[in-house]
Protein backbone atom coordinates (compact mmCIF):
# COMPACT_ATOMS: atom_id res chain seq x y z
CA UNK A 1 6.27 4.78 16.27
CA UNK A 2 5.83 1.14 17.70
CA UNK A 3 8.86 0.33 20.29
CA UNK A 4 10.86 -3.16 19.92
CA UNK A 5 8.47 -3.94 23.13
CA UNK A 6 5.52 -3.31 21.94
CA UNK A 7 6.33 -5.29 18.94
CA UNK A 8 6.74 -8.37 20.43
CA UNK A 9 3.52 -7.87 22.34
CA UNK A 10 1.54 -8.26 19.25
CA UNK A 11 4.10 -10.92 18.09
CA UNK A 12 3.18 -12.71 21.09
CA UNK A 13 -0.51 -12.29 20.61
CA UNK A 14 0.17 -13.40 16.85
CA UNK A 15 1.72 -16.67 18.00
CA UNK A 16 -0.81 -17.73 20.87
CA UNK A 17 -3.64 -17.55 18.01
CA UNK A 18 -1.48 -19.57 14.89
CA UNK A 19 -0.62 -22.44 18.09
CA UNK A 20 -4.07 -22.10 18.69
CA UNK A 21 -5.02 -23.14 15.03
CA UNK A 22 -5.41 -19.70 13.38
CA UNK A 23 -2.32 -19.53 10.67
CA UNK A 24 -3.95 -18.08 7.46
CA UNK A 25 -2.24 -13.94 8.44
CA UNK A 26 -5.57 -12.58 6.77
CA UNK A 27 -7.97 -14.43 9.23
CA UNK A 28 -5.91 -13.54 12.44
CA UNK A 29 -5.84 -9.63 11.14
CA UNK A 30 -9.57 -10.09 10.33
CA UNK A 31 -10.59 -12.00 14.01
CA UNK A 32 -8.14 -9.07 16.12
CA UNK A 33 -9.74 -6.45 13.82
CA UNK A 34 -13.48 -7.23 15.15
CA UNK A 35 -12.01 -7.35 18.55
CA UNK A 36 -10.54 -4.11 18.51
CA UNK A 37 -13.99 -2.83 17.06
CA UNK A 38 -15.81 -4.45 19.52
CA UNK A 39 -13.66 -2.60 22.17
CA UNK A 40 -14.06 0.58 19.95
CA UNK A 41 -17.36 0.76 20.57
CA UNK A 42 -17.52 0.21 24.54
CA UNK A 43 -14.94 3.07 24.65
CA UNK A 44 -17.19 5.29 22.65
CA UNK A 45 -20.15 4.28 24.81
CA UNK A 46 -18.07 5.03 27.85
CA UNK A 47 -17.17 8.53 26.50
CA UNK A 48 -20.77 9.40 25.88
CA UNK A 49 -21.72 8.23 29.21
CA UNK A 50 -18.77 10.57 30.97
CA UNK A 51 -19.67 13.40 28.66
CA UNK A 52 -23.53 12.91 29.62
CA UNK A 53 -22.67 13.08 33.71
CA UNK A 54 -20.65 16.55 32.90
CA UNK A 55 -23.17 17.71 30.58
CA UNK A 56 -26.20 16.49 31.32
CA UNK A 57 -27.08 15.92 27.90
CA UNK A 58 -28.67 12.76 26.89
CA UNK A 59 -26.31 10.83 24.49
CA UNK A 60 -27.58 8.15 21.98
CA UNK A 61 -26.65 4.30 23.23
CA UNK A 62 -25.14 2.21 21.37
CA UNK A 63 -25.54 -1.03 23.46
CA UNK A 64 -29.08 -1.48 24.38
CA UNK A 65 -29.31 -0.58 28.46
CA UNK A 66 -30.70 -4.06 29.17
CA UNK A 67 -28.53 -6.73 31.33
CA UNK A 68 -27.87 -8.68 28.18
CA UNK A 69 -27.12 -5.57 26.02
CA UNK A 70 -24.53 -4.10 28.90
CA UNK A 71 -22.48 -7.59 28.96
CA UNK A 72 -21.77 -7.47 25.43
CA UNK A 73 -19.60 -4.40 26.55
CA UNK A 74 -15.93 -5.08 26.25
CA UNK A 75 -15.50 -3.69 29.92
CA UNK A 76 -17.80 -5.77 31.34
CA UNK A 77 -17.15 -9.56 29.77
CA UNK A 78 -13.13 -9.13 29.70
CA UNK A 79 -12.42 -10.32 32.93
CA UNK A 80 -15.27 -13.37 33.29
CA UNK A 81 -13.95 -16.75 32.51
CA UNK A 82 -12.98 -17.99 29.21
CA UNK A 83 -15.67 -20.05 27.99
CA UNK A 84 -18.29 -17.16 29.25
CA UNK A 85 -16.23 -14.85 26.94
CA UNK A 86 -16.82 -17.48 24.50
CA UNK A 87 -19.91 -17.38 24.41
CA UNK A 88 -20.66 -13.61 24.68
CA UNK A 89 -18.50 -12.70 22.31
CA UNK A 90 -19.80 -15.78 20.10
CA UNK A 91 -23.53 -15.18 20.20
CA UNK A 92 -24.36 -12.01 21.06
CA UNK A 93 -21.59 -9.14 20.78
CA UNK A 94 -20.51 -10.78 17.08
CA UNK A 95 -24.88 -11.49 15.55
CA UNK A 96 -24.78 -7.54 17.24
CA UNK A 97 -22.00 -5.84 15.47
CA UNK A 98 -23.63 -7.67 12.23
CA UNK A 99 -26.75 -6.38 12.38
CA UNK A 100 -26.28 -2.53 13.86
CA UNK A 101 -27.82 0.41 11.98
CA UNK A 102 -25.65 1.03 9.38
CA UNK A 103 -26.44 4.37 8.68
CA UNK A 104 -25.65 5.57 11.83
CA UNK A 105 -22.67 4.04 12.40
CA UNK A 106 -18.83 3.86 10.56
CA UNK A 107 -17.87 2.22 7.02
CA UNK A 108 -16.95 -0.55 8.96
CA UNK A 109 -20.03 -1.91 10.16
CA UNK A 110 -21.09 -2.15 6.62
CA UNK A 111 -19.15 -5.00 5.77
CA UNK A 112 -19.53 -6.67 8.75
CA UNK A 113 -23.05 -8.45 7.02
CA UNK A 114 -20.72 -11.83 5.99
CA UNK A 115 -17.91 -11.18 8.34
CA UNK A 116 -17.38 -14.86 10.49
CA UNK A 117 -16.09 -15.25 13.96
CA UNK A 118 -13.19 -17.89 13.57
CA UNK A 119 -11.60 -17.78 16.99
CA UNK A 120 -11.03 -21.93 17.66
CA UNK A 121 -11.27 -22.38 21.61
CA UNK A 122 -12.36 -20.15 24.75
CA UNK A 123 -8.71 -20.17 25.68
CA UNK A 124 -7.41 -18.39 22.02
CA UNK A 125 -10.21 -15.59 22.38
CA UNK A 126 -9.48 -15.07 26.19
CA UNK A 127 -4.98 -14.85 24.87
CA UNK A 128 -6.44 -12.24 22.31
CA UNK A 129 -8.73 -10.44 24.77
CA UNK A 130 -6.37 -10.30 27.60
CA UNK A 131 -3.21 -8.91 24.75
CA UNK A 132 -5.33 -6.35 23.25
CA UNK A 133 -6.49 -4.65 26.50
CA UNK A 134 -2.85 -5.05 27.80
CA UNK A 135 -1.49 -2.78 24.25
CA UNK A 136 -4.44 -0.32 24.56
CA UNK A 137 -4.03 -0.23 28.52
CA UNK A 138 -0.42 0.13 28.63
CA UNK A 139 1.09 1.30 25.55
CA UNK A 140 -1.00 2.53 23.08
CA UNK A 141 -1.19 5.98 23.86
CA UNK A 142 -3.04 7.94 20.91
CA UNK A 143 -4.69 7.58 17.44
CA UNK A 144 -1.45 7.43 15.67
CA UNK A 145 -0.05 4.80 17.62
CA UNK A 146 -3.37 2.50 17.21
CA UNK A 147 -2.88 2.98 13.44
CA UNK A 148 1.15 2.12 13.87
CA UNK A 149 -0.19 -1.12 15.41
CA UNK A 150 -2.51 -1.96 12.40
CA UNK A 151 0.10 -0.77 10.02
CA UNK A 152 2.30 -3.60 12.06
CA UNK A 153 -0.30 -6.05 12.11
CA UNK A 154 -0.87 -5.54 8.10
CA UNK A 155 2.85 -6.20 7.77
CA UNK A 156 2.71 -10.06 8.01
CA UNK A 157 0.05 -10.11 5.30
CA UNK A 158 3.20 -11.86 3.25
CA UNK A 159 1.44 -13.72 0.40
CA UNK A 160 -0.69 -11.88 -2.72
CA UNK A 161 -3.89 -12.75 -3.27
CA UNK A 162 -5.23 -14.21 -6.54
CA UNK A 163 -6.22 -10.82 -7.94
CA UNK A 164 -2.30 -10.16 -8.15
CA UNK A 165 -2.98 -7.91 -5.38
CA UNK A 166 0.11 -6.87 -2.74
CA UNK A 167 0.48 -4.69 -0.42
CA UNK A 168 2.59 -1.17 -1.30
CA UNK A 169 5.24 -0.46 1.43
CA UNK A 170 5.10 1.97 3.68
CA UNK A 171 7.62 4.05 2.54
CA UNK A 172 7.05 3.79 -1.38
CA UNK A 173 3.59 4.74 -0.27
CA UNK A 174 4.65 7.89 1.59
CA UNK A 175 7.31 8.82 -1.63
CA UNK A 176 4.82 8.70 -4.26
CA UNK A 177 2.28 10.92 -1.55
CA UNK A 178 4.71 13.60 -0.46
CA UNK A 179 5.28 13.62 -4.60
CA UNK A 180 1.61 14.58 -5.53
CA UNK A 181 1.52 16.58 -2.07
CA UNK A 182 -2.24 16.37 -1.39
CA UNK A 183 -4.05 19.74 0.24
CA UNK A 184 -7.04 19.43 2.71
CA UNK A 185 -9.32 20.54 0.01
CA UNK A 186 -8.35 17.46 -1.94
CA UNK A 187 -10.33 14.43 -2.56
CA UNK A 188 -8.31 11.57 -3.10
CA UNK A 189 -9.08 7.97 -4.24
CA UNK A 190 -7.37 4.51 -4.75
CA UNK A 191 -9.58 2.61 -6.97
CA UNK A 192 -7.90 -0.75 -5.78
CA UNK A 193 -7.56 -0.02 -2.33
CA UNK A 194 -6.41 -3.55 -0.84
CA UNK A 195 -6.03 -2.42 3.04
CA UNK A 196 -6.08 1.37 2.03
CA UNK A 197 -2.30 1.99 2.55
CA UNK A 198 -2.42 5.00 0.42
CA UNK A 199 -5.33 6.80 1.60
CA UNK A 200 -3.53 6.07 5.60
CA UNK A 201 -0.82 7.72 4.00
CA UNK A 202 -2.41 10.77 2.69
CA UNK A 203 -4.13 11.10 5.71
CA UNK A 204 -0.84 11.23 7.62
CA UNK A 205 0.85 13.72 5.17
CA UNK A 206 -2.05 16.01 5.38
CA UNK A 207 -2.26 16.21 9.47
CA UNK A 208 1.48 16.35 9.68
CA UNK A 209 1.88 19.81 7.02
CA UNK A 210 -2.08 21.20 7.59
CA UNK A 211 -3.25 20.22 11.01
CA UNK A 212 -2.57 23.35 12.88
CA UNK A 213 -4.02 25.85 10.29
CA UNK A 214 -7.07 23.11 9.01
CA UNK A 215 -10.44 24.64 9.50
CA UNK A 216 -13.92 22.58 11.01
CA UNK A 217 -14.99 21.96 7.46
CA UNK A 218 -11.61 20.51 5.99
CA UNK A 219 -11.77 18.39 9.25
CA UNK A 220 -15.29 17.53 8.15
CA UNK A 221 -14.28 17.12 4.78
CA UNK A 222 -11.06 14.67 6.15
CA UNK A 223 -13.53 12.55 8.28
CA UNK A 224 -15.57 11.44 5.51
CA UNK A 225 -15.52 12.72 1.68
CA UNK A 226 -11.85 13.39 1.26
CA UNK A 227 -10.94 9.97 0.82
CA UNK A 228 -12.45 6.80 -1.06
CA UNK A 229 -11.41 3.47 -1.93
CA UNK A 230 -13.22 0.57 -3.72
CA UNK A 231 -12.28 -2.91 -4.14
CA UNK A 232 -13.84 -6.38 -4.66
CA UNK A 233 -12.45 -8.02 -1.46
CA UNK A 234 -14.93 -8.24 1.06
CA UNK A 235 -12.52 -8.75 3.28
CA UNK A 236 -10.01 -6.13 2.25
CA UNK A 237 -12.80 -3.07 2.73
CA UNK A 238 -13.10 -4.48 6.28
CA UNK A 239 -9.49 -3.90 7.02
CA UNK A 240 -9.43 -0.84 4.91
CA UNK A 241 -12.10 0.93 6.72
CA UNK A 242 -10.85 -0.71 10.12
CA UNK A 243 -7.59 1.04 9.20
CA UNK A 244 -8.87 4.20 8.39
CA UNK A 245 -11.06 4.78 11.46
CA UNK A 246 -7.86 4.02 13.58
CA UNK A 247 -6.90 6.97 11.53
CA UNK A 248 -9.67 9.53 12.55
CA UNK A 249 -11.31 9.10 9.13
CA UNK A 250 -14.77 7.71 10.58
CA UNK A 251 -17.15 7.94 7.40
CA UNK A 252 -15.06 7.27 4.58
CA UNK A 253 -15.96 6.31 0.70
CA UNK A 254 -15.43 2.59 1.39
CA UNK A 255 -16.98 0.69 -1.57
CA UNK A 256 -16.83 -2.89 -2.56
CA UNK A 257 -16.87 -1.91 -6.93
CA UNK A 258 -15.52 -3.50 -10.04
CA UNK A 259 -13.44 -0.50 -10.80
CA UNK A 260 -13.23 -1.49 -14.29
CA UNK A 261 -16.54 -3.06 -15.07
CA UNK A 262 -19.64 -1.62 -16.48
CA UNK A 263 -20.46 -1.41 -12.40
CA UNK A 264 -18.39 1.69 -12.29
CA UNK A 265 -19.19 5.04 -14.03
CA UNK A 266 -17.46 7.27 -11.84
CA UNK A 267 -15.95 9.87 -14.14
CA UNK A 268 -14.40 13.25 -12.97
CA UNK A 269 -14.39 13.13 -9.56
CA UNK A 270 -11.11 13.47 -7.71
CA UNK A 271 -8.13 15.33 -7.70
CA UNK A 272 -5.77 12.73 -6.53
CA UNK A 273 -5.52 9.06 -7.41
CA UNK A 274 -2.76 7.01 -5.60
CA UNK A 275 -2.58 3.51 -6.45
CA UNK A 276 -0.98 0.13 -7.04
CA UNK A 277 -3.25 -1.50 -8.76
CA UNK A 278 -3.41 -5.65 -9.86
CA UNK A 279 -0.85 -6.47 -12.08
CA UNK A 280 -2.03 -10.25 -13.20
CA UNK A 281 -4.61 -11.53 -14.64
CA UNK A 282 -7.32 -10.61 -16.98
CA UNK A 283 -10.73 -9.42 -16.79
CA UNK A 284 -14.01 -10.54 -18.32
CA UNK A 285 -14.35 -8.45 -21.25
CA UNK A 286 -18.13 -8.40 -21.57
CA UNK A 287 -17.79 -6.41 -18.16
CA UNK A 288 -15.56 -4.14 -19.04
CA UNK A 289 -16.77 -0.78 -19.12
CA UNK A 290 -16.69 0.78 -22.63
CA UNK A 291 -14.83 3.99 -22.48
CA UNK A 292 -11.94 2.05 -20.88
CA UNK A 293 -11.53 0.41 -23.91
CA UNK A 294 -11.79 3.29 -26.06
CA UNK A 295 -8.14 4.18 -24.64
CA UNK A 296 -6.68 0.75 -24.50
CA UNK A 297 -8.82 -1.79 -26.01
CA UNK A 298 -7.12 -4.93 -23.68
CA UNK A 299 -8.38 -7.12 -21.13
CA UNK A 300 -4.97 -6.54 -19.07
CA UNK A 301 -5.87 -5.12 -15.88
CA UNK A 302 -2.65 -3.12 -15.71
CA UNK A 303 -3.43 -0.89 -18.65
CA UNK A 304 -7.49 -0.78 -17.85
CA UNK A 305 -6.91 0.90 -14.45
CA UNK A 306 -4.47 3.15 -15.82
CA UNK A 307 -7.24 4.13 -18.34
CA UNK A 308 -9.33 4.15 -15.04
CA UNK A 309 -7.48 6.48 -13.33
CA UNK A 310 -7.54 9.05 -16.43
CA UNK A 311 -11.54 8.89 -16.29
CA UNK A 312 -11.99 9.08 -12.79
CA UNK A 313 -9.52 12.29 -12.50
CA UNK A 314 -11.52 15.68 -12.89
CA UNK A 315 -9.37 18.39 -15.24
CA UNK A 316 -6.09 19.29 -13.66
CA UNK A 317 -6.37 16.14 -11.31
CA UNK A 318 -2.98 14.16 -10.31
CA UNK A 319 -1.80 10.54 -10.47
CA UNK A 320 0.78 8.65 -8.60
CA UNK A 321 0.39 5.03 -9.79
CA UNK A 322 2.78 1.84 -9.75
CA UNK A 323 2.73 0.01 -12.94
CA UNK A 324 4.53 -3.08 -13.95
CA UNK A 325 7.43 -2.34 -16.63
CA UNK A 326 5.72 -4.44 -19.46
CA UNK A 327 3.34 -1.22 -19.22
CA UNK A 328 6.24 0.96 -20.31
CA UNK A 329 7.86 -0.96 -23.11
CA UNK A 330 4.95 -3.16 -23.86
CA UNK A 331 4.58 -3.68 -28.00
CA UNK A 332 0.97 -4.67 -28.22
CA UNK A 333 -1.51 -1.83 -29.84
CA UNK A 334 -3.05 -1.46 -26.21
CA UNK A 335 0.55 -0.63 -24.55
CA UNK A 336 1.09 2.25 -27.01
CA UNK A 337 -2.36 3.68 -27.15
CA UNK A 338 -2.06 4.06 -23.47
CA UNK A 339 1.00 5.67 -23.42
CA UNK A 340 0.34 7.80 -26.72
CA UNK A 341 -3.10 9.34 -24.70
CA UNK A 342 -0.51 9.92 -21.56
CA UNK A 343 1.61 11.80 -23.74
CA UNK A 344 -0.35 13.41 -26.13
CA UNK A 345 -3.50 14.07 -24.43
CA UNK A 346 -2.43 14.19 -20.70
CA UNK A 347 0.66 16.20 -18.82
CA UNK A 348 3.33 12.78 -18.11
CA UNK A 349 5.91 14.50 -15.49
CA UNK A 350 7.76 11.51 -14.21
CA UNK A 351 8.75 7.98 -14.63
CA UNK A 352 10.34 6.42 -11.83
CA UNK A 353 12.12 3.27 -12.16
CA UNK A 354 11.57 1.21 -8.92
CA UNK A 355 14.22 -1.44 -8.22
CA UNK A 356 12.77 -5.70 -8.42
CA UNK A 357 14.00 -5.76 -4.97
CA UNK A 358 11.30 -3.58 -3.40
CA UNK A 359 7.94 -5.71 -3.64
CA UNK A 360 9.67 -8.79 -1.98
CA UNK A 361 9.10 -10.71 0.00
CA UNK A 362 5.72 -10.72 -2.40
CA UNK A 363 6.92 -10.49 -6.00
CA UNK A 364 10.06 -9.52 -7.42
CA UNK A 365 8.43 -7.88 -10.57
CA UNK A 366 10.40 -4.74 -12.18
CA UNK A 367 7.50 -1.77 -11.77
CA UNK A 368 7.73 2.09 -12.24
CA UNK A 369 5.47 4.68 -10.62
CA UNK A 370 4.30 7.05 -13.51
CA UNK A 371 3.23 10.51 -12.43
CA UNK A 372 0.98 12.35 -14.69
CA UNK A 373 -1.94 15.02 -14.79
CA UNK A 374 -5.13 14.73 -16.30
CA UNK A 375 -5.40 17.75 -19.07
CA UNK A 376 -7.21 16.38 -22.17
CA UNK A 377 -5.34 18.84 -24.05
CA UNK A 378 -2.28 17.80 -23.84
CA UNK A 379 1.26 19.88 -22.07
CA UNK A 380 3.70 16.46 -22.13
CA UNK A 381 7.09 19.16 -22.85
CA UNK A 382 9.71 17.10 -20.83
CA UNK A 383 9.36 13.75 -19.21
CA UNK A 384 11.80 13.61 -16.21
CA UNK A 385 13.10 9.76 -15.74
CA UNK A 386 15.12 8.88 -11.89
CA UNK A 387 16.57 5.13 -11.92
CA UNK A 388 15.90 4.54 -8.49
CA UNK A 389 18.70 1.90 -7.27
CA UNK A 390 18.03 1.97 -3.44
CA UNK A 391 15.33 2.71 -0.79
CA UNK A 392 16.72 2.12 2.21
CA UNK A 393 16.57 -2.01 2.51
CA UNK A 394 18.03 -4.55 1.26
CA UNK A 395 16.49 -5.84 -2.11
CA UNK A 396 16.21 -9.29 -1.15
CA UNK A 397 13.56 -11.43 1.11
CA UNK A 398 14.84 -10.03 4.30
CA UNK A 399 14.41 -6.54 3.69
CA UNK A 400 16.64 -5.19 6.05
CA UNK A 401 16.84 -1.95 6.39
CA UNK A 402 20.18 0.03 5.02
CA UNK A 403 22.04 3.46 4.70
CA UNK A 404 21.56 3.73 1.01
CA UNK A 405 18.20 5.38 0.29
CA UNK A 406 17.55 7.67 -2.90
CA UNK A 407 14.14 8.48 -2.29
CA UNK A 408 14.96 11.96 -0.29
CA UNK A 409 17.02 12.94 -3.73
CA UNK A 410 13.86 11.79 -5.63
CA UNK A 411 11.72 14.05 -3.39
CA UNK A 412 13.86 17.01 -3.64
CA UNK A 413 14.88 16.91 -7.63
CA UNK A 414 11.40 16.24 -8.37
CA UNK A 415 10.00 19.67 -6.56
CA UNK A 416 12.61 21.58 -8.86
CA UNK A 417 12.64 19.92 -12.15
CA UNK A 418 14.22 23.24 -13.36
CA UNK A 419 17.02 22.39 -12.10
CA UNK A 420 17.39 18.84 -13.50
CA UNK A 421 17.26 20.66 -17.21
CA UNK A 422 21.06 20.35 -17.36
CA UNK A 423 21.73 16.88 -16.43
CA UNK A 424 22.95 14.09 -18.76
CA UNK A 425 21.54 10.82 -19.69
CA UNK A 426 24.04 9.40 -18.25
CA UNK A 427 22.70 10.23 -14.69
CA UNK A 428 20.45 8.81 -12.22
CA UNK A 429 18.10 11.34 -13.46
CA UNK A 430 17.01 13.36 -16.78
CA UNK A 431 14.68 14.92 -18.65
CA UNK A 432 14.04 13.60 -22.17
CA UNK A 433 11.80 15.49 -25.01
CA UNK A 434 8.70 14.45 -25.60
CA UNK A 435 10.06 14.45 -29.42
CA UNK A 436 12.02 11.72 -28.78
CA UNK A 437 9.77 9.37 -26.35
CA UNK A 438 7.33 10.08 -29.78
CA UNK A 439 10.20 9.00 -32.42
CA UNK A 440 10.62 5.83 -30.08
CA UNK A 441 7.08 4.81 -30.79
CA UNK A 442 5.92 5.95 -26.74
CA UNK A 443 8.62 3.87 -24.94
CA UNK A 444 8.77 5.18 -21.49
CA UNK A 445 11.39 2.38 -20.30
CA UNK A 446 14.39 4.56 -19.03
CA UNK A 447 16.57 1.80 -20.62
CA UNK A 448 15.33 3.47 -23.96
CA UNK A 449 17.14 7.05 -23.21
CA UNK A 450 19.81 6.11 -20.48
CA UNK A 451 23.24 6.51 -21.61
CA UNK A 452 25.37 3.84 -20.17
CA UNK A 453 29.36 4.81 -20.22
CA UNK A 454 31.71 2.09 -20.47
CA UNK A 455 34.83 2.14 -19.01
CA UNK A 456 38.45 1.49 -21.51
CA UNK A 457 40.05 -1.72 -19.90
CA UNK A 458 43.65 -2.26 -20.85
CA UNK A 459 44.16 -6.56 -20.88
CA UNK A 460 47.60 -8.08 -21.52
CA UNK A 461 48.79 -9.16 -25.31
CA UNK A 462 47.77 -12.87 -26.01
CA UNK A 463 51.37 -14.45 -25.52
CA UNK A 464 51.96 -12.50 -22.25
CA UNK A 465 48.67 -14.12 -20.63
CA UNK A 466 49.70 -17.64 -22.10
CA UNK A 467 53.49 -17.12 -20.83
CA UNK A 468 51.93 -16.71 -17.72
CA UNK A 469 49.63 -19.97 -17.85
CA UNK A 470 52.66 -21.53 -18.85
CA UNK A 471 54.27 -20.38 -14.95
CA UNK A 472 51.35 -21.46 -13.17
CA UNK A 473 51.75 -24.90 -14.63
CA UNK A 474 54.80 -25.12 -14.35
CA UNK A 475 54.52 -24.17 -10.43
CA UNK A 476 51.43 -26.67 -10.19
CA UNK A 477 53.55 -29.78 -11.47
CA UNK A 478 56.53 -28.72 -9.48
CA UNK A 479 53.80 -28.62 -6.12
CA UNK A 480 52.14 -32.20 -7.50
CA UNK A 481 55.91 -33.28 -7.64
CA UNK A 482 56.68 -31.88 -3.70
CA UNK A 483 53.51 -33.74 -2.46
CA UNK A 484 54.04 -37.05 -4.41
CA UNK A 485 58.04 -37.23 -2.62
CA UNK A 486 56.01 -36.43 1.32
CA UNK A 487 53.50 -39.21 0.58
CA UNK A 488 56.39 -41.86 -0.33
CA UNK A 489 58.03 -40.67 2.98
């Protein structure tokens, strides 16, 4: 975990580059994130170089050994002057990173084709420079840390994008992992990855229950093919594959797809899909691909990745996925085909009821997470429904954090849904028939099944309350009276 100090390090290194001009939150992540791969690389050159002295084995370069090709290493121009920086970093380390050989080197250098160097003055870059080496020099210490920094820095992305598209915090991420609880055999996707918050997630979850007992071919398989991600932000699969490298995960499925379109005919593929995907908007419908619509003939995004996540989901794979509550109660023909295939078709376990509170300061939409597995045959028995009230902060802009928190009793009762068989509808959590989510025409709102109890309040009979108006005017003329005599005084 970050300290307070080391916060305000990077808050400090925010600030000198918005007074230097930079105050879009996307473009300053975007400008530090080429920085810190540009002194990536120079530390990986550096290691090969140490390990070739020990070893005498010849490494591979990855800065050509020329004089121009060794001062575009990070160790070498940080301490010149600022405008020589300037203009290192400006044309030759940034036209380099551009153009390496892609298929030799991480996810990341693959969108780094239209990337732009933005940094305004010599003086901003050299602020940046001199910040970054100080946090990597001084107090970030290992792996996890670096991604705890990103995870920071990915924070203050406060606005959505057009798309709808938000970033899912930290800790609703790490609920709706440690509910699907992903194996190192696993391949896991998030076909609307944004910064790749969920696959970061997974990753964590999986080192922190496996790592000791995880073989050289599941760390093979968690470098590369375990997890994927597509999206159709350029940007956003920068800072998604950025993020994932700070996480070990060097050569993961990093793709910039329509996940909806006719572009995309992944089917069968994964095990686990975690996502949150856009929840505005439509989509063209000549590109949408046709066996979406077979399930939910809409152009609503919400309901077409949903139908996504079914196709893309081999036999007996899981889902974690936030959905907007229109997708629960929603009348339309596409709302309750897609939630008549969940039910009838498909294994729905769980409907959690999120609070509005949780997605600000970005939205303040009600949304669910729906849990289901992929079956084609059916095995919906019981669906069990939590009303989730609090997680831990405050459900307004702030966000601060607070001692109420039910998502360790959402953990727990959900890993023994046996035991939840006896518990009323007038709880925080139930199980409810599939019978009667059918009779209700597939409403999965937990509004629809929640017993409410009201309590018997006793009031006064009518002429008691008005003899007691009649008092309190009384008293208030006999006070208006009182202040009338002091003002003739």
């Amino acid at each position: 975990m970050l300290t307070g100090e080391v916060r305000n390090k990077i808050d400090r290194i925010w600030f000198d580059i918005w007074a230097g001009g930079i105050t879009n939150p996307l473009t300053v992540i975007e400008q530090l994130t080429y920085l810190m791969f540009i002194r990536s690389l120079d530390e990986k050159e550096l290691e090969n170089e140490s390990f070739e002295a020990l070893s005498g084995v010849e490494m591979p370069k990855i800065f050509p050994q020329d004089e121009d090709g060794q001062d575009m290493r990070w160790s070498k121009f940080k301490t010149k002057d600022a405008r020589i920086i300037y203009d290192i970093v400006g044309t030759k380390v940034f036209p380099f990173i551009k153009t390496m050989n892609r298929d030799n080197m991480t996810a990341f250098t693959r969108y780094m084709q239209d990337a732009m160097f933005l940094v305004p003055t010599p003086q901003v870059l050299q602020k940046m420079i001199t910040g970054l080496d100080e946090l990597y020099e001084h107090d970030i210490k290992d792996l996890d840390m670096q991604g705890d920094l990103y995870e920071y820095m990915l924070g203050k992305l406060a606005s959505a994008g057009q798309n709808g598209q938000f970033r899912t915090p930290k800790h609703i991420r790490d609920l709706m992992v440690r509910l699907l609880a992903p194996t190192p055999n696993d391949k896991i996707v998030d076909p609307a990855c944004g910064t790749a918050g969920f696959l970061v997630s997974s990753a964590e979850y999986i080192r922190e229950k496996y790592e000791s007992e995880m073989t050289g071919e599941q760390w093979e398989h968690f470098a590369g093919e375990m997890f994927s991600g597509y999206d159709t932000d350029r940007t956003m699969l920068r800072l998604s594959a950025m993020n994932l490298m700070l996480h070990s995960i060097s050569q993961p499925h990093i793709d910039y797809v329509d996940s909806v379109s006719r572009q995309n005919n992944i089917a069968s593929a994964y095990d686990i899909v975690l996502a949150n995907p856009p929840f505005t908007g439509t989509v063209d419908a000549e590109s949408i691909n046709d066996n979406l619509r077979t399930i939910t003939d809409t152009k609503k995004t919400e309901l077409l990745f949903v139908a996504l996540f079914l196709r893309i989901l081999r036999k007996g794979g899981r889902c974690a996925c936030i959905v907007p509550d229109g997708v629960l109660f929603g009348s339309t023909k596409a709302h309750k085909s897609l939630r008549k295939e969940l039910v009838e078709n498909h294994q729905l376990q769980a409907v959690i009821s999120l609070p509005s509170g949780v997605f600000k300061p970005y939205a303040g939409v009600s949304t669910a997470i729906l849990i289901f597995t992929k079956t084609g045959a059916g095995g919906t028995d019981k669906v069990w429904f939590y009303d989730m009230k609090a997680d831990g902060y405050s459900l307004d802009d702030k966000r601060s954090p607070i001692a109420a928190n039910d998502i360790p009793d959402i953990i727990a009762r959900y890993h023994a849904l046996e035991v939840e068989a006896d518990r009323l509808p007038t709880e925080q959590s139930f199980l409810v028939d599939k019978s009667a989510i059918e009779a209700n025409d597939y409403d999965l709102s937990i509004n629809r099944y929640k017993e409410v109890v009201y309590e018997k309040v006793e009031y006064d009979k009518p002429e008691v309350i008005m003899n007691r108006l009649d008092q309190l005017n009384l008293d208030i003329a006999s006070k208006t009276e009182e202040l009338r005599g002091l003002l003739g005084e």
